[in-house]
Each structure stands twice: as C-alpha cells, then as structure tokens.
PDB file of N, CA and C in Angstrom:
ATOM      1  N   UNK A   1      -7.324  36.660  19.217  1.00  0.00           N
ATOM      2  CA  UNK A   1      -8.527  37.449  19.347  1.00  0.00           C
ATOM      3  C   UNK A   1      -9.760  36.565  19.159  1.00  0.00           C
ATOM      4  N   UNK A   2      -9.371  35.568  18.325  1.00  0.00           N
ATOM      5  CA  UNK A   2     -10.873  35.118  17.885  1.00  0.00           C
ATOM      6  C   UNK A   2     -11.377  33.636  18.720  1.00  0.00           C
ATOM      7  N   UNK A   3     -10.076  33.078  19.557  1.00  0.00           N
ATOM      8  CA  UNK A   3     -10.463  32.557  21.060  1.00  0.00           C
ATOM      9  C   UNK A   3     -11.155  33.186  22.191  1.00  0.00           C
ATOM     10  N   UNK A   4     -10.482  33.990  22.090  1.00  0.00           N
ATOM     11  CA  UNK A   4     -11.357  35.347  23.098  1.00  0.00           C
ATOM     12  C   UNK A   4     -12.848  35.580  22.931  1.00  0.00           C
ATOM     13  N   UNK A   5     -13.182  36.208  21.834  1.00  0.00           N
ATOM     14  CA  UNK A   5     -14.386  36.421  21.515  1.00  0.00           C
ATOM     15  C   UNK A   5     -15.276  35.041  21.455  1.00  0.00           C
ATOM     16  N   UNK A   6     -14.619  33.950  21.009  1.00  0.00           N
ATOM     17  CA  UNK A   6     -15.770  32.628  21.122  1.00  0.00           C
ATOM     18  C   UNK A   6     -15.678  32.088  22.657  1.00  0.00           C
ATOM     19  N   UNK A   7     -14.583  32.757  23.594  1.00  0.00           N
ATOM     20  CA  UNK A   7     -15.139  32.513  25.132  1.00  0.00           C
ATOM     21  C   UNK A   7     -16.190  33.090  25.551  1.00  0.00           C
ATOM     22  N   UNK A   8     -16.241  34.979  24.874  1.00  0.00           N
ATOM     23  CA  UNK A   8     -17.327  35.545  25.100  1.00  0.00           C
ATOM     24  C   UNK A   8     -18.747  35.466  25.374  1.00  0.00           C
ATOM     25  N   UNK A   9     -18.472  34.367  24.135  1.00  0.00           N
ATOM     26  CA  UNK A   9     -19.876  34.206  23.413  1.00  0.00           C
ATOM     27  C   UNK A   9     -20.456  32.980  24.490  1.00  0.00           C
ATOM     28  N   UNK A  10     -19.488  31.973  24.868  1.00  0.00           N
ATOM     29  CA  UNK A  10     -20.703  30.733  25.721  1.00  0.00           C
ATOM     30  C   UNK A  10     -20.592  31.611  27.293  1.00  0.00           C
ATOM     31  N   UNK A  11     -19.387  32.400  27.234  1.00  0.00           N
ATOM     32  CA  UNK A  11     -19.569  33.335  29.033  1.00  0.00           C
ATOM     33  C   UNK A  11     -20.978  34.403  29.196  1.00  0.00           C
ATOM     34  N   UNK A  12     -21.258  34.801  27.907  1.00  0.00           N
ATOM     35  CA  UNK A  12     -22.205  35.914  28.459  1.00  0.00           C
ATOM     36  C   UNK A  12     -23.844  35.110  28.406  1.00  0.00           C
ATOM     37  N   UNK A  13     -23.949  33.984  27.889  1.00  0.00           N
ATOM     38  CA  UNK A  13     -25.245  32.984  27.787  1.00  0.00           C
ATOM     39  C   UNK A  13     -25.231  32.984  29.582  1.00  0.00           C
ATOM     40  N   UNK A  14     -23.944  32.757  30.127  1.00  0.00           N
ATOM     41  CA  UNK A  14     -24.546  32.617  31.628  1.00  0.00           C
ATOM     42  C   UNK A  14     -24.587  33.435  32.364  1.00  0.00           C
ATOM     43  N   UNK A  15     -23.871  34.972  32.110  1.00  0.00           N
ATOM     44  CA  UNK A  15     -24.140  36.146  32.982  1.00  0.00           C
ATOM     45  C   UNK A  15     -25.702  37.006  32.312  1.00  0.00           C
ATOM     46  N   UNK A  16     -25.889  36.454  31.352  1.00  0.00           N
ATOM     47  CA  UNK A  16     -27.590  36.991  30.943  1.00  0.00           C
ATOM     48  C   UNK A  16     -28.587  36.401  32.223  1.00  0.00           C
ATOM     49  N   UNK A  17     -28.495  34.740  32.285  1.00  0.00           N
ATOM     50  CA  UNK A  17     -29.404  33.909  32.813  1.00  0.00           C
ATOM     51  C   UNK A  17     -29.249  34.593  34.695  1.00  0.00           C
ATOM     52  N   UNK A  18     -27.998  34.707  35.099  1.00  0.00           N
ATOM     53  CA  UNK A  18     -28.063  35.160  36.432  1.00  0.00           C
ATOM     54  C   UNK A  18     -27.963  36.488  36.197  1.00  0.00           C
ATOM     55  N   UNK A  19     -28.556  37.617  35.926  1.00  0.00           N
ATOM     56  CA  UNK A  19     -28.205  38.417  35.663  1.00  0.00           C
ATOM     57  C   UNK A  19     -30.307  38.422  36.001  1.00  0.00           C
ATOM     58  N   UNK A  20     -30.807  38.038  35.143  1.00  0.00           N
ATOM     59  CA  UNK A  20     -32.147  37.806  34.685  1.00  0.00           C
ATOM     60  C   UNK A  20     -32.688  37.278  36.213  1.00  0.00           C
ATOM     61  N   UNK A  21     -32.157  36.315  36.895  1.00  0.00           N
ATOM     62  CA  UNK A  21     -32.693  35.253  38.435  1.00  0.00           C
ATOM     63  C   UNK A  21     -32.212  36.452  39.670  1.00  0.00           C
ATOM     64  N   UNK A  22     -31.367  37.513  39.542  1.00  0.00           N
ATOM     65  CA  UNK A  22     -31.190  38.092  40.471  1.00  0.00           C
ATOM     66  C   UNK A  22     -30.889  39.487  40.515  1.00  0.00           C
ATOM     67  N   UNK A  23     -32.002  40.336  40.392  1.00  0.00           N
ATOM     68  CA  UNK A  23     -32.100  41.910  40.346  1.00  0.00           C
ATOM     69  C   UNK A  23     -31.393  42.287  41.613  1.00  0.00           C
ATOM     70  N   UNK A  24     -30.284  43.725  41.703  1.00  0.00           N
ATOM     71  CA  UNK A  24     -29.983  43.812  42.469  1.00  0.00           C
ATOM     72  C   UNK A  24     -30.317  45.578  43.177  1.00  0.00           C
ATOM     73  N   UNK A  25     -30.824  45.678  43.817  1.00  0.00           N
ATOM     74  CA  UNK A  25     -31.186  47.222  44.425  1.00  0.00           C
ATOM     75  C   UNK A  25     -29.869  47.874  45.748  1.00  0.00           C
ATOM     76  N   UNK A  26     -30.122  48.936  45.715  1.00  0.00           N
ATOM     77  CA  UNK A  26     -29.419  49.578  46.998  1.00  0.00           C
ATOM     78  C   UNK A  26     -29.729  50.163  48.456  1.00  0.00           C
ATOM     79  N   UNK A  27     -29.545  50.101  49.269  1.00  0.00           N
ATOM     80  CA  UNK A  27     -30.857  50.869  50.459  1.00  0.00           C
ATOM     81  C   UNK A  27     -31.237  52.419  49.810  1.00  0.00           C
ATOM     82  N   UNK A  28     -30.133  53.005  49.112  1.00  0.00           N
ATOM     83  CA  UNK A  28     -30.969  54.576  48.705  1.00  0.00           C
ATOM     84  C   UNK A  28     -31.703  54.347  47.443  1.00  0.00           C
ATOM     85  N   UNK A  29     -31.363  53.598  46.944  1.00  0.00           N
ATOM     86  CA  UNK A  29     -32.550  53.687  45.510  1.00  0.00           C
ATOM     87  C   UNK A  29     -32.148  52.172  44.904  1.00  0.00           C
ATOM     88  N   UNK A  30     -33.753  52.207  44.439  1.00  0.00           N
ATOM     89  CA  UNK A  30     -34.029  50.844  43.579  1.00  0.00           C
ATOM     90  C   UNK A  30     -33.706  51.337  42.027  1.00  0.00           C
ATOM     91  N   UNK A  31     -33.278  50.222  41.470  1.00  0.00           N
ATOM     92  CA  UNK A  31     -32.285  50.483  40.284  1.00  0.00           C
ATOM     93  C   UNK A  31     -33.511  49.438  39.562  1.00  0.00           C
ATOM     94  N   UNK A  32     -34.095  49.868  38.661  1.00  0.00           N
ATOM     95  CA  UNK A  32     -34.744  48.440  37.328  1.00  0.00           C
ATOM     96  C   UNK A  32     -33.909  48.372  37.051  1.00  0.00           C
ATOM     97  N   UNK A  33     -34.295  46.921  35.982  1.00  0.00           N
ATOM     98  CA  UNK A  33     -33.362  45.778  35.782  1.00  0.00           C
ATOM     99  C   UNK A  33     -32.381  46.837  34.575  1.00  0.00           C
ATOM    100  N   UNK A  34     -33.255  47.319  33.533  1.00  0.00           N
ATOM    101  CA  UNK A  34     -32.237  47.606  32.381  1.00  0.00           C
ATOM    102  C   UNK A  34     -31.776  48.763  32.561  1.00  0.00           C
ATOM    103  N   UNK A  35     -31.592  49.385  34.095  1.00  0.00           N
ATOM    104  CA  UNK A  35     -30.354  50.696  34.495  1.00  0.00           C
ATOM    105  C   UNK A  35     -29.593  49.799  35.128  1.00  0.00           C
ATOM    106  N   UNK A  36     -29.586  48.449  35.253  1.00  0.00           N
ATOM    107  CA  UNK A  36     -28.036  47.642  36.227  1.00  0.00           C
ATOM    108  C   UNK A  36     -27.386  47.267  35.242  1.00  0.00           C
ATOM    109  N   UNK A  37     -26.021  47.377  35.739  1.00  0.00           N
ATOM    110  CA  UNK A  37     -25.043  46.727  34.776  1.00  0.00           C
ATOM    111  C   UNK A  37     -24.693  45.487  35.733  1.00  0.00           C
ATOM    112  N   UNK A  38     -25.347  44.039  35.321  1.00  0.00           N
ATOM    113  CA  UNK A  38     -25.103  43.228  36.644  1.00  0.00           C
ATOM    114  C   UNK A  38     -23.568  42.183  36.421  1.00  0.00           C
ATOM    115  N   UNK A  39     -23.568  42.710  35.079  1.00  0.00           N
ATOM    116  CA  UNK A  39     -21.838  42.223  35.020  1.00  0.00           C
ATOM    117  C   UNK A  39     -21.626  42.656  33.528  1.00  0.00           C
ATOM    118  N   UNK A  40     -20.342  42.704  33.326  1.00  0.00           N
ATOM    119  CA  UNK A  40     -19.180  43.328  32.463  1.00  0.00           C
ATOM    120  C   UNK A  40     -18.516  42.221  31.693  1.00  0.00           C
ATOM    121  N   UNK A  41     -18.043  41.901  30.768  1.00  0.00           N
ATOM    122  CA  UNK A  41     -17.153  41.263  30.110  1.00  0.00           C
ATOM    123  C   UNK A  41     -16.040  42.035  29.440  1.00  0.00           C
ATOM    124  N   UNK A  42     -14.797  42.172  30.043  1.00  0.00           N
ATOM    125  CA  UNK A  42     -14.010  42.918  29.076  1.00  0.00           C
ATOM    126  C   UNK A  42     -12.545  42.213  28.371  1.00  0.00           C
ATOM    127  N   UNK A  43     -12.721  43.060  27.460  1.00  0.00           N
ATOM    128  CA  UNK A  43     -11.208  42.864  26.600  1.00  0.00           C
ATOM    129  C   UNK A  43     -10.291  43.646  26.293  1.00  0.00           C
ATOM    130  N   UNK A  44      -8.998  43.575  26.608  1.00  0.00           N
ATOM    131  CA  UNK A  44      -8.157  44.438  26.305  1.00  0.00           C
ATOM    132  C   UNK A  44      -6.638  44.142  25.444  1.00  0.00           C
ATOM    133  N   UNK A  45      -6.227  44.860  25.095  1.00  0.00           N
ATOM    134  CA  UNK A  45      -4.762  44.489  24.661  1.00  0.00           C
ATOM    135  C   UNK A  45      -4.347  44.913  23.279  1.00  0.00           C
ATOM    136  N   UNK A  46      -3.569  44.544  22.542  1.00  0.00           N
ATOM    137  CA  UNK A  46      -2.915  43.575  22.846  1.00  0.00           C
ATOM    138  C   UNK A  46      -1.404  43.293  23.932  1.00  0.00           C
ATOM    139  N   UNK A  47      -1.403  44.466  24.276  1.00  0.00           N
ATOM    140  CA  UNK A  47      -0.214  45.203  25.251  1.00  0.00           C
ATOM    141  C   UNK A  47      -0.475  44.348  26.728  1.00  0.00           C
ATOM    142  N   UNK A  48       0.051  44.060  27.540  1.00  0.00           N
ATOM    143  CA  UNK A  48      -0.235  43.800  28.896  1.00  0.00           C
ATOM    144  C   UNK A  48      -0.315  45.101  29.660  1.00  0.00           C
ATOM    145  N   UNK A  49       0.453  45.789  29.705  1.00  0.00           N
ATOM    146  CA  UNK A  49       0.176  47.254  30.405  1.00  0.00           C
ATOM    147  C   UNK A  49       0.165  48.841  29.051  1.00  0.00           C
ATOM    148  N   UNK A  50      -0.769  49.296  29.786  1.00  0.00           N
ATOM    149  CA  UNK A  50      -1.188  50.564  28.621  1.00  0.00           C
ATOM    150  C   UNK A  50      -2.041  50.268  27.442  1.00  0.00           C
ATOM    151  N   UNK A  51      -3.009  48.838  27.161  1.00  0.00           N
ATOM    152  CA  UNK A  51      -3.510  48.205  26.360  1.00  0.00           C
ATOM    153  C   UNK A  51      -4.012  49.111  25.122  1.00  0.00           C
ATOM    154  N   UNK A  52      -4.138  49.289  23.986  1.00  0.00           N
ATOM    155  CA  UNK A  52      -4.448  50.007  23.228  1.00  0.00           C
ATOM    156  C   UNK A  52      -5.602  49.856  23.005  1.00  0.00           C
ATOM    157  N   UNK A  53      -6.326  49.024  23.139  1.00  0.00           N
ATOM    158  CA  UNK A  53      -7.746  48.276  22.815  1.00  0.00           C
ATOM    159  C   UNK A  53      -8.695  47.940  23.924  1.00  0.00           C
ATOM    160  N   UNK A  54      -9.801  48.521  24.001  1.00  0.00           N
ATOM    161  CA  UNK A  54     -10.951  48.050  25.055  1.00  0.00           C
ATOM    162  C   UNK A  54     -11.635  47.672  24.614  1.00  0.00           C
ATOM    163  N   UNK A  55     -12.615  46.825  24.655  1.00  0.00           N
ATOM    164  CA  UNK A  55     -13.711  46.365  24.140  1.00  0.00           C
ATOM    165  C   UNK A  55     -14.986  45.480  25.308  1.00  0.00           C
ATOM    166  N   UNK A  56     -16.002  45.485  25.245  1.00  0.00           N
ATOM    167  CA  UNK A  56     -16.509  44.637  26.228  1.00  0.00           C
ATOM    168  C   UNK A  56     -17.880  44.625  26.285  1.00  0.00           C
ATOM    169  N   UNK A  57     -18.597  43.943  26.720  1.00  0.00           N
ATOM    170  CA  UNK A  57     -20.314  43.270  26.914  1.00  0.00           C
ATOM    171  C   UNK A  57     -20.774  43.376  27.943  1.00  0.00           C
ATOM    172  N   UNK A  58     -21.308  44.602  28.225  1.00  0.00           N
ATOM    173  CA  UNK A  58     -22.232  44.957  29.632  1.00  0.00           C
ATOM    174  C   UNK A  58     -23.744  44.052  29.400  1.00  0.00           C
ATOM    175  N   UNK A  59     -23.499  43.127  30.700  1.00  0.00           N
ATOM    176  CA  UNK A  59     -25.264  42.343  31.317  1.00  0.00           C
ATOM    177  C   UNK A  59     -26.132  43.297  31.296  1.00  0.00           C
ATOM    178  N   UNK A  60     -27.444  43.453  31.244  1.00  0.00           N
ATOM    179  CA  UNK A  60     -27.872  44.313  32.399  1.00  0.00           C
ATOM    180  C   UNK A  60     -28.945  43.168  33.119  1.00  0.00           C
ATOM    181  N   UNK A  61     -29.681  43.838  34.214  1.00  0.00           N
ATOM    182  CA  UNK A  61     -30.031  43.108  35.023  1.00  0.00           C
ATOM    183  C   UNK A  61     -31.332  42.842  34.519  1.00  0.00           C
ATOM    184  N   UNK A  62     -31.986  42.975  32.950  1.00  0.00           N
ATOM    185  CA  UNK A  62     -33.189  42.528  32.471  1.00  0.00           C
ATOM    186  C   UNK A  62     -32.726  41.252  31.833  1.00  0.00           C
ATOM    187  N   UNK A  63     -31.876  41.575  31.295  1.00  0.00           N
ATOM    188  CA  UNK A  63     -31.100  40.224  30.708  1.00  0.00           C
ATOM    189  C   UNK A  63     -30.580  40.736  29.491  1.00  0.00           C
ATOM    190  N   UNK A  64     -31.048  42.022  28.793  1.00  0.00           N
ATOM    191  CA  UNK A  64     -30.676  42.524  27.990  1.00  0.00           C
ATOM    192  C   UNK A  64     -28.897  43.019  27.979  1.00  0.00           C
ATOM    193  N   UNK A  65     -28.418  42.878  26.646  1.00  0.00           N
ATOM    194  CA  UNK A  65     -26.435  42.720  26.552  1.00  0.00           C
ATOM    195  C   UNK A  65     -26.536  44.508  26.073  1.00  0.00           C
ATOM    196  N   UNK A  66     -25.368  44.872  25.974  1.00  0.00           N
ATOM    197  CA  UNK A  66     -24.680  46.059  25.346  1.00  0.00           C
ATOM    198  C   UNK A  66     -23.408  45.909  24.635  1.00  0.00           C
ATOM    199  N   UNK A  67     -23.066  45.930  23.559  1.00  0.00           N
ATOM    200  CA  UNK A  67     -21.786  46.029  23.236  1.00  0.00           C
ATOM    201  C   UNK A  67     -21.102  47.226  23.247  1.00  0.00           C
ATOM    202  N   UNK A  68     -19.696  47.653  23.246  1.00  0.00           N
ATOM    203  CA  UNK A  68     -19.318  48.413  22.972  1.00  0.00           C
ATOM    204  C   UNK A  68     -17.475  48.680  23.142  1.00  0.00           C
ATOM    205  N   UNK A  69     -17.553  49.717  22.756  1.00  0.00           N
ATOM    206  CA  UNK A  69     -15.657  49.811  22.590  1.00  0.00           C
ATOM    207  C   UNK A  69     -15.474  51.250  23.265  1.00  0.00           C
ATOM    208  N   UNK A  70     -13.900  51.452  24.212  1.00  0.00           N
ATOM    209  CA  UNK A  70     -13.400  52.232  24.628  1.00  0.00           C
ATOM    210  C   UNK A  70     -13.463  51.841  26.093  1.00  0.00           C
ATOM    211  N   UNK A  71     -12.331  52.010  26.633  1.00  0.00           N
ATOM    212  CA  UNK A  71     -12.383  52.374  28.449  1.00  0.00           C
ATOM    213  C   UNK A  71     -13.328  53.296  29.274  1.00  0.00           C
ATOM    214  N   UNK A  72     -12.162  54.536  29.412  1.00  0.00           N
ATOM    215  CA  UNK A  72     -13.547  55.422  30.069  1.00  0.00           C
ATOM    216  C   UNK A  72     -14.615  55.835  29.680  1.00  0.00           C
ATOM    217  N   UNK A  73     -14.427  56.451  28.297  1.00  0.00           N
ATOM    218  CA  UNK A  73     -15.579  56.839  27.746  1.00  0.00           C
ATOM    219  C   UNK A  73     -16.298  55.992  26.509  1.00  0.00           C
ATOM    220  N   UNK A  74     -16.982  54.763  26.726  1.00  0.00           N
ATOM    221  CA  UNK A  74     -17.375  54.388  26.499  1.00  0.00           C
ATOM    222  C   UNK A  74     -18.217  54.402  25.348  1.00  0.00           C
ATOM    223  N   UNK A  75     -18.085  53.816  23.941  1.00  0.00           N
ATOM    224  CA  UNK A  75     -19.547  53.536  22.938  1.00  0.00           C
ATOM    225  C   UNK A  75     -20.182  52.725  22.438  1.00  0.00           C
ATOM    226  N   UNK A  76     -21.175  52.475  22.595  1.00  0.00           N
ATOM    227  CA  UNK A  76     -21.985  51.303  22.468  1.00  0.00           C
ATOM    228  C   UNK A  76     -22.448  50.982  21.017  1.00  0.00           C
ATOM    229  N   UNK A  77     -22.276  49.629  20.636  1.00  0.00           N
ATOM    230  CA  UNK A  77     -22.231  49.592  19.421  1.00  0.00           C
ATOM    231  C   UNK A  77     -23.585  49.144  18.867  1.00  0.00           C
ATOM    232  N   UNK A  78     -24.142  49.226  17.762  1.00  0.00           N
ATOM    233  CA  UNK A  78     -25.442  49.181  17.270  1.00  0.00           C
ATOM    234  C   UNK A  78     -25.600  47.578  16.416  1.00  0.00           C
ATOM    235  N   UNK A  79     -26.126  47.334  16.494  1.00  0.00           N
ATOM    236  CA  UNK A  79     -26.381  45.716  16.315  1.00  0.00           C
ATOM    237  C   UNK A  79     -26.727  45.685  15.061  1.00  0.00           C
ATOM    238  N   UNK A  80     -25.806  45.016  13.654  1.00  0.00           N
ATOM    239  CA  UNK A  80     -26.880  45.087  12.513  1.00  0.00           C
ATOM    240  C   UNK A  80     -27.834  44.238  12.545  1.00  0.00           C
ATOM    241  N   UNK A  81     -28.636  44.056  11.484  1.00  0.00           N
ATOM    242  CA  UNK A  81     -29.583  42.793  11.468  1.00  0.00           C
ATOM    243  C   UNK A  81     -28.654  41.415  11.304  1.00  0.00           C
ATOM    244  N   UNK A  82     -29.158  40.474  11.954  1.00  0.00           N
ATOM    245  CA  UNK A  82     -28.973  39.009  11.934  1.00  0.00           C
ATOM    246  C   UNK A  82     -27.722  39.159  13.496  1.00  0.00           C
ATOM    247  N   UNK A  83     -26.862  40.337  14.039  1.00  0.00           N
ATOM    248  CA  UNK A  83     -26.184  40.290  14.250  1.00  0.00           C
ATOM    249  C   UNK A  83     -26.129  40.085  15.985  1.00  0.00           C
ATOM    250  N   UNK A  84     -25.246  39.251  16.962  1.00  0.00           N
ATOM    251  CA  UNK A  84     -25.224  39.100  18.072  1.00  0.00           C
ATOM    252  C   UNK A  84     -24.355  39.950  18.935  1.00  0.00           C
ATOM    253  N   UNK A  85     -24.151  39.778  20.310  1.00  0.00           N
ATOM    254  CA  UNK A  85     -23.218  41.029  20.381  1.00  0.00           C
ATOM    255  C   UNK A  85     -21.729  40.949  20.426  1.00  0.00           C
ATOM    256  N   UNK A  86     -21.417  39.069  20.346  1.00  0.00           N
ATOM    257  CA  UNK A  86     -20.311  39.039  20.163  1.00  0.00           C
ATOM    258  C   UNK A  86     -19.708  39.278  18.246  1.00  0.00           C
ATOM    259  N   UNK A  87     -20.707  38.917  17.991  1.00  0.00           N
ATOM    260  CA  UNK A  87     -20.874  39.261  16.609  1.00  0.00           C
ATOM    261  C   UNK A  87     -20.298  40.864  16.254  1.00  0.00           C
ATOM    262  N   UNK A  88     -21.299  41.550  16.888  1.00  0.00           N
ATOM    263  CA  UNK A  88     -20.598  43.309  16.420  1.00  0.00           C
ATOM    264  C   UNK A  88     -19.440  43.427  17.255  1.00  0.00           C
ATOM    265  N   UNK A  89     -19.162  43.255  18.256  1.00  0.00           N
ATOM    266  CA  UNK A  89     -17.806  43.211  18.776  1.00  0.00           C
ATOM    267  C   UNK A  89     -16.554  42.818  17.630  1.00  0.00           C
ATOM    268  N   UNK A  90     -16.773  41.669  17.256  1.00  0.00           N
ATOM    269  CA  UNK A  90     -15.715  41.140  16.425  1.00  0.00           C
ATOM    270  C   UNK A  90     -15.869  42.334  14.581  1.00  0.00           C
ATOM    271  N   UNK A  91     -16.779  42.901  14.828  1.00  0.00           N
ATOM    272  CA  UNK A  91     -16.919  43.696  13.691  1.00  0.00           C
ATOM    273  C   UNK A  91     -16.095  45.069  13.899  1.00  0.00           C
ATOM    274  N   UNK A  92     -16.493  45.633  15.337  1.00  0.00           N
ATOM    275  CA  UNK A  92     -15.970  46.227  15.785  1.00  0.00           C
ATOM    276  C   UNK A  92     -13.872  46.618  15.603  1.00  0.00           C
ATOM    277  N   UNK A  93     -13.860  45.355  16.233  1.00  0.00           N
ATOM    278  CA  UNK A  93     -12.324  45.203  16.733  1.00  0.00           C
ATOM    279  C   UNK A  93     -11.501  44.569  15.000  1.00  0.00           C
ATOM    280  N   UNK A  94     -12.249  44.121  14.062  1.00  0.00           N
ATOM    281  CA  UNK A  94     -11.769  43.167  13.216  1.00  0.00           C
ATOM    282  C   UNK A  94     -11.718  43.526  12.078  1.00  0.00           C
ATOM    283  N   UNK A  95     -12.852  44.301  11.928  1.00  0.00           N
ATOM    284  CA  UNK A  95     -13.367  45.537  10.718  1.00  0.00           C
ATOM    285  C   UNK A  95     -13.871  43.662  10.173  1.00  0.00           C
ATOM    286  N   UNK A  96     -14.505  42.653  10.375  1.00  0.00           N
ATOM    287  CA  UNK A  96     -15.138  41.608   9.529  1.00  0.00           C
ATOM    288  C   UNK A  96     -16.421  41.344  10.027  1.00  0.00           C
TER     289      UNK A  96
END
C-alpha cells in the first residue's frame, strides 16, 4: 500500500500541471476548470477481482486535487491542516 500511495504522490504533481496547460470543453457546453475532472488516479484491492477497497485523486482542470474513498458513490475526503491529498488518502485507507 505504501508503494502505491508514494507513486501517487510524484503521479499527481504531473496530472495537476497538464491538467492546469489544458482546459477541456464540449461542443454543447463549456465546462470551467474546477467542474472537470481532467484525470483520476485510482486504487483498488486488495482482491484482483471484486476489490474491497476504492480509493482515488480526482485532477480537476484548475489544477485543484480531490481526495476520496468508494467506487460508485463516491466521498471526498476533507484535508486536515498541514495535510496533502496523498496524505489524507493514506489516513483514510490506514487509519495513520
């Protein structure tokens, strides 16, 4: 788990930066930056199929991150002070 999460951490430094260089719109409607999700980071497992665990780091297209836990229905986790988002993730999933 805790390889995982320190891949997280130097992968989402570069989906912020392109995320930030390239807003993306649709022909029916223009989307601002912090309603795009311009990429996802996820985690699952520890199972290969039926994973018990979701977890993951939505971009958005301001550059601003989201953390949060669950598949479909999704919750986003609240950042303490000092804290990053791979940071509450691992708080999340680790209880540390």
């Amino acid at each position: 788990m805790e390889r995982a999460l320190a891949a997280f951490g130097s992968r989402i430094d570069e989906l912020v930066q392109a995320a930030a260089d390239n807003p993306a719109g649709t022909r029916m409607r223009r989307y601002s930056p912090e309603d795009q999700v311009a990429a996802r980071i996820e985690l699952s497992g520890p199972q290969r199929r039926l994973a018990k665990m979701h977890a993951g780091i939505d971009v958005h297209g301001d550059g601003s991150t989201e953390p949060y836990v669950g598949r479909v229905q999704r919750q986003a986790l609240e950042l303490q002070p000092g804290e990053d988002v791979v940071a509450a993730l691992r708080r999340a999933l680790l209880g540390s």
